[in-house]
N, C-alpha and C. Protein backbone atom coordinates (compact mmCIF):
# COMPACT_ATOMS: atom_id res chain seq x y z
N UNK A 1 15.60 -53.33 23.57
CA UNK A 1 14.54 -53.39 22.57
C UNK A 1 15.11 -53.96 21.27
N UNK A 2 14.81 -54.74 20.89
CA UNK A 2 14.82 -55.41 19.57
C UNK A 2 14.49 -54.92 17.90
N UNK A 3 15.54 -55.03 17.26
CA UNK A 3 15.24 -53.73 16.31
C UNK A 3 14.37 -54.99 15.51
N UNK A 4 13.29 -54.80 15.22
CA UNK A 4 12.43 -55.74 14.43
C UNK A 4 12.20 -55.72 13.07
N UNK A 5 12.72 -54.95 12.42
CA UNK A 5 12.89 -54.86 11.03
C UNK A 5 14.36 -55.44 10.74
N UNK A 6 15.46 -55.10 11.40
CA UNK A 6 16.55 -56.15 11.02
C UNK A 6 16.21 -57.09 11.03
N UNK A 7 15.82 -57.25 12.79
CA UNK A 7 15.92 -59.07 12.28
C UNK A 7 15.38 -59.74 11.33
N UNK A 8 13.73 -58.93 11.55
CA UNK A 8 12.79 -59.93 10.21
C UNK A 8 13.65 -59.86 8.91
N UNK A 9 14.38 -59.07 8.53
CA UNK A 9 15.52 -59.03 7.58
C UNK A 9 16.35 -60.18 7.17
N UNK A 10 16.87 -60.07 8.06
CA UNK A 10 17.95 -61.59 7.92
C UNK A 10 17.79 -62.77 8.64
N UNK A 11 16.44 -62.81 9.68
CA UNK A 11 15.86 -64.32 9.85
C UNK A 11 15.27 -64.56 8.83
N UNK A 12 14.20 -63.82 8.54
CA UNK A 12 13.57 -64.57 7.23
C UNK A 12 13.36 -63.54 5.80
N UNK A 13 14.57 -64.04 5.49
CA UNK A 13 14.89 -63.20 4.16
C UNK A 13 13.98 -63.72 3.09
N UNK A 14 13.20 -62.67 2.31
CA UNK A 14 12.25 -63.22 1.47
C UNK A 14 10.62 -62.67 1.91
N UNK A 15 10.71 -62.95 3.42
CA UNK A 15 8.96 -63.14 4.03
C UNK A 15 8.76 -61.51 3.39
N UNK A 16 7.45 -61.43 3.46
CA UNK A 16 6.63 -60.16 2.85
C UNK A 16 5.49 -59.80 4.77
N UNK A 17 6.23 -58.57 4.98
CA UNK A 17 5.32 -57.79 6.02
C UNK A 17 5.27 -56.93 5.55
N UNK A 18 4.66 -55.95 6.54
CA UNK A 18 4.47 -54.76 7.16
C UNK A 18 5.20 -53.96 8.78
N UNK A 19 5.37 -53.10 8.95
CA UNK A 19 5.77 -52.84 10.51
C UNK A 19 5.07 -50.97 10.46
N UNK A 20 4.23 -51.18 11.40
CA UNK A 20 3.70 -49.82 11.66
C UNK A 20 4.23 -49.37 13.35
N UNK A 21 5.21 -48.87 13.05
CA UNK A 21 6.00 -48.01 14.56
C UNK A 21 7.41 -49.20 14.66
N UNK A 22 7.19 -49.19 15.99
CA UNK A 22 8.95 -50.12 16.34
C UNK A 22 8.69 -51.41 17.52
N UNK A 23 7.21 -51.57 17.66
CA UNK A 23 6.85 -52.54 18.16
C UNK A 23 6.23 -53.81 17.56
N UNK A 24 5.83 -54.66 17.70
CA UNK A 24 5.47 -56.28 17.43
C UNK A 24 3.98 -55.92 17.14
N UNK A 25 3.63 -55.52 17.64
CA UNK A 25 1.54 -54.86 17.70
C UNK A 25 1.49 -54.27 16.27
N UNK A 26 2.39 -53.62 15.42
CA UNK A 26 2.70 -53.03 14.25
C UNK A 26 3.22 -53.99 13.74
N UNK A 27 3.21 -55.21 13.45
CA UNK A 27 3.89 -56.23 12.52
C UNK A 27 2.85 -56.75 12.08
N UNK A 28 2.57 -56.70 10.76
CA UNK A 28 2.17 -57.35 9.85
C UNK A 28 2.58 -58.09 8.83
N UNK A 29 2.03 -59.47 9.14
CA UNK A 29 2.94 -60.18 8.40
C UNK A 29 1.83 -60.94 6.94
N UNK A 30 1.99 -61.18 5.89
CA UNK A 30 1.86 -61.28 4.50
C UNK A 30 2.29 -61.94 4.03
N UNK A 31 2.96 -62.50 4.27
CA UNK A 31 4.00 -64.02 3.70
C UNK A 31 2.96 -65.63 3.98
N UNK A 32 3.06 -66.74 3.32
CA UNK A 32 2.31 -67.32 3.86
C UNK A 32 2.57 -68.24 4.64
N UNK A 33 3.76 -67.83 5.07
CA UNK A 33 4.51 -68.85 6.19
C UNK A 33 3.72 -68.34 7.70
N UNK A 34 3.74 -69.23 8.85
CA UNK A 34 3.39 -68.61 10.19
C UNK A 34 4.08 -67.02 10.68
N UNK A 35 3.72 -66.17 11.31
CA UNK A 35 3.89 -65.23 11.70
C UNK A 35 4.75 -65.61 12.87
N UNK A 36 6.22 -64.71 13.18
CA UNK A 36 7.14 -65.32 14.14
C UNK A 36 6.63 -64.72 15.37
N UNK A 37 6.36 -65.25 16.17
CA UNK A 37 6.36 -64.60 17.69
C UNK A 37 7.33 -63.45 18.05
N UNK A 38 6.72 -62.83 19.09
CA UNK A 38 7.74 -61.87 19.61
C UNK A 38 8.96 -62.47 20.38
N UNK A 39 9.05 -63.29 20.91
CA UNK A 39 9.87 -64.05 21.32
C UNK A 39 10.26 -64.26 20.29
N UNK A 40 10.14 -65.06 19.26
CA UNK A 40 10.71 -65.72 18.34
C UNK A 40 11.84 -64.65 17.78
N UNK A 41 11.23 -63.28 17.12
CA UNK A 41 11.81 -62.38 16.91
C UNK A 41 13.20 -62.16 18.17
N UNK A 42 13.05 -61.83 19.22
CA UNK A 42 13.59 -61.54 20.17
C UNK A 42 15.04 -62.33 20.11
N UNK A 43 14.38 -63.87 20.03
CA UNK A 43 15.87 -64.41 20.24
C UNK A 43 16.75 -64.69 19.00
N UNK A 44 16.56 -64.06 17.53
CA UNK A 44 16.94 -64.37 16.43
C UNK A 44 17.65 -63.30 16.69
N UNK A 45 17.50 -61.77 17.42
CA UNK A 45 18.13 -60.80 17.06
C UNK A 45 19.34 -60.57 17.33
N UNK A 46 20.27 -61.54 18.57
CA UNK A 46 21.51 -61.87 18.43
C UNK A 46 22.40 -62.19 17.18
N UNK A 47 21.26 -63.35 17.04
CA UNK A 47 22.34 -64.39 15.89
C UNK A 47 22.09 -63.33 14.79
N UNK A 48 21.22 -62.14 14.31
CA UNK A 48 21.19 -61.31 13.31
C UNK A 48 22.08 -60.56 13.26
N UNK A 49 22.51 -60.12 14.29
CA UNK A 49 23.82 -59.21 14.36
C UNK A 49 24.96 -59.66 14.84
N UNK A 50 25.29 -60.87 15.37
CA UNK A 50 26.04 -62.11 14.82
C UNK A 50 26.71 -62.06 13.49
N UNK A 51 25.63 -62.24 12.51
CA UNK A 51 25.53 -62.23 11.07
C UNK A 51 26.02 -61.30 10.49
N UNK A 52 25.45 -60.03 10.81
CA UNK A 52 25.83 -59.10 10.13
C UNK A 52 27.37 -58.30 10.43
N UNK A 53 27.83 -58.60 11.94
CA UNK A 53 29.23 -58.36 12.20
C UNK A 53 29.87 -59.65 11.50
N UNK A 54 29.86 -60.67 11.66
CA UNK A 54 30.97 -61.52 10.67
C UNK A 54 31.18 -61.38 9.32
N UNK A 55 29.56 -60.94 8.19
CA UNK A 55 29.78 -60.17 6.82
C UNK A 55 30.48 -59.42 6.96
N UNK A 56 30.07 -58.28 7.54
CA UNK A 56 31.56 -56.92 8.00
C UNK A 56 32.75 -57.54 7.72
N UNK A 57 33.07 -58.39 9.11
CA UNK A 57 34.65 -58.46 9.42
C UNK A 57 35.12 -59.26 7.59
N UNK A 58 34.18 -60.13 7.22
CA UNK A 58 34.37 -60.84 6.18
C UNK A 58 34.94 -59.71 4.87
N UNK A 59 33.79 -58.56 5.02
CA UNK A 59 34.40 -57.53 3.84
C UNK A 59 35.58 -57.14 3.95
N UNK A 60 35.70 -56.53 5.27
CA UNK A 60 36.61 -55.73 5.57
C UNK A 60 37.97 -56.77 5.06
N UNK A 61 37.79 -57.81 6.23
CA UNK A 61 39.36 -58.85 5.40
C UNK A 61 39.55 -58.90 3.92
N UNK A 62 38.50 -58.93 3.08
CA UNK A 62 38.36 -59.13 1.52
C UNK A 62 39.54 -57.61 1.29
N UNK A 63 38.58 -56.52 1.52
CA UNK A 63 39.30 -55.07 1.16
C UNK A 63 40.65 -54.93 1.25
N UNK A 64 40.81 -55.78 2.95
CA UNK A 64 42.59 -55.43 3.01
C UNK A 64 43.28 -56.40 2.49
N UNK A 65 42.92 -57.46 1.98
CA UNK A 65 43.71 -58.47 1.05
C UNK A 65 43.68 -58.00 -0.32
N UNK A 66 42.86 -57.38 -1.17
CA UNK A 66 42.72 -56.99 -2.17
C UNK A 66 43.65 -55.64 -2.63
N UNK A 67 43.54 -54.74 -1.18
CA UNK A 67 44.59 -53.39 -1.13
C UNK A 67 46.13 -53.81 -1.07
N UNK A 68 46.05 -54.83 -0.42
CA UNK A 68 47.87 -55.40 -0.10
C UNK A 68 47.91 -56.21 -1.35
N UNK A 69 47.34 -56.71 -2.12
CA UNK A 69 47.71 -57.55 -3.61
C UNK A 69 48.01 -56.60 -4.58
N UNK A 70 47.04 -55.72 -4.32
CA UNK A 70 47.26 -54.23 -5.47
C UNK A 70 48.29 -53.40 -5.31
N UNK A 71 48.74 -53.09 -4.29
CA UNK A 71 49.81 -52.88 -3.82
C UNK A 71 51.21 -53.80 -4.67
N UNK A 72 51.23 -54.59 -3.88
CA UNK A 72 52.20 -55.57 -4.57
C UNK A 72 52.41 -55.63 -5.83
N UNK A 73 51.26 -55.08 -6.37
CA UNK A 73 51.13 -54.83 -8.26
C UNK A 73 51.69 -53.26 -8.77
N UNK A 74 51.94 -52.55 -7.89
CA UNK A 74 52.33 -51.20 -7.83
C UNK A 74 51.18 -50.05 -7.67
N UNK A 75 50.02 -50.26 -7.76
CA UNK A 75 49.11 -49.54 -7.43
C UNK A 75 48.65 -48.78 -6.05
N UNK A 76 48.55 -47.94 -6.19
CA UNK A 76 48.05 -46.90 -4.60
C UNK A 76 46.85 -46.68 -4.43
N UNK A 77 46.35 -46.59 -3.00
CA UNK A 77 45.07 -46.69 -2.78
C UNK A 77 43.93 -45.62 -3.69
N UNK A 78 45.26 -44.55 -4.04
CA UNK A 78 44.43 -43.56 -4.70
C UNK A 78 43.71 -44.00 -5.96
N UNK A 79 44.72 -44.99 -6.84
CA UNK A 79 44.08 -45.17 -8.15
C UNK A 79 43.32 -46.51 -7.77
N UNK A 80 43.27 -46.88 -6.48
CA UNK A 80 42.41 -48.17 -6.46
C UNK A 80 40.96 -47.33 -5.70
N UNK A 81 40.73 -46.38 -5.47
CA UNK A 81 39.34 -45.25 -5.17
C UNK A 81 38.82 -44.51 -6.49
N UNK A 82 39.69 -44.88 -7.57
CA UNK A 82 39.23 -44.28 -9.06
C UNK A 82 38.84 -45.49 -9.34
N UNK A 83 39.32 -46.41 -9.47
CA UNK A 83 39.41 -47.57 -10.08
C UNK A 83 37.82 -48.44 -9.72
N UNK A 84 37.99 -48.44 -8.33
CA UNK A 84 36.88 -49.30 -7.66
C UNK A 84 36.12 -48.31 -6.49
N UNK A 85 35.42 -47.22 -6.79
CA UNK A 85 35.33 -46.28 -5.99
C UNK A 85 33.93 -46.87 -4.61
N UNK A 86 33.65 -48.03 -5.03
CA UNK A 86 32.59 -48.94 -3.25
C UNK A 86 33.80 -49.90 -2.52
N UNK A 87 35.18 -49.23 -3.10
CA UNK A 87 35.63 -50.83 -2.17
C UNK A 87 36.52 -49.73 -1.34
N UNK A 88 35.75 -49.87 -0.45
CA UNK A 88 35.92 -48.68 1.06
C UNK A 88 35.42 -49.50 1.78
N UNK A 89 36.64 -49.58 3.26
CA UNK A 89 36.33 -50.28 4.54
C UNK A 89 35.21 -48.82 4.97
């Protein structure tokens, strides 16, 4: 099953719906672009979480390059969780 609020999320970032329950019959869409098919939905929801695991891996590399530079500067993770207390893998 297709989580249909992600995808409409990050296929079409911006569009203006609705979703009443966790099915397609509950999608209301408000935007004035065409309304995506269920299919349409269906096969975006790969490449959505595609997307959203490569941002991940993307943060995560950012965090541990940023912890090993700070490091190198003499700093410990402790004062870099005071310091910058969202930059958590």
């Amino acid at each position: 099953m297709t989580n249909i609020s992600f995808t409409l999320t990050h296929s079409h970032p911006g569009a203006e719906w609705t979703l009443d329950g966790d099915d397609y019959d509950g999608l209301t869409w408000l935007s004035d672009t065409p309304k995506p098919t269920e299919q349409e939905i269906n096969d975006a929801y790969p490449l959505a979480v595609a997307a959203k695991e490569t941002t991940e891996a993307n943060r995560l590399a950012t965090i541990t390059a940023a912890r090993a530079h700070a490091a190198s500067l003499g700093f410990t993770d402790a004062m870099l969780a005071v310091m910058y207390p969202n930059l958590t893998p």
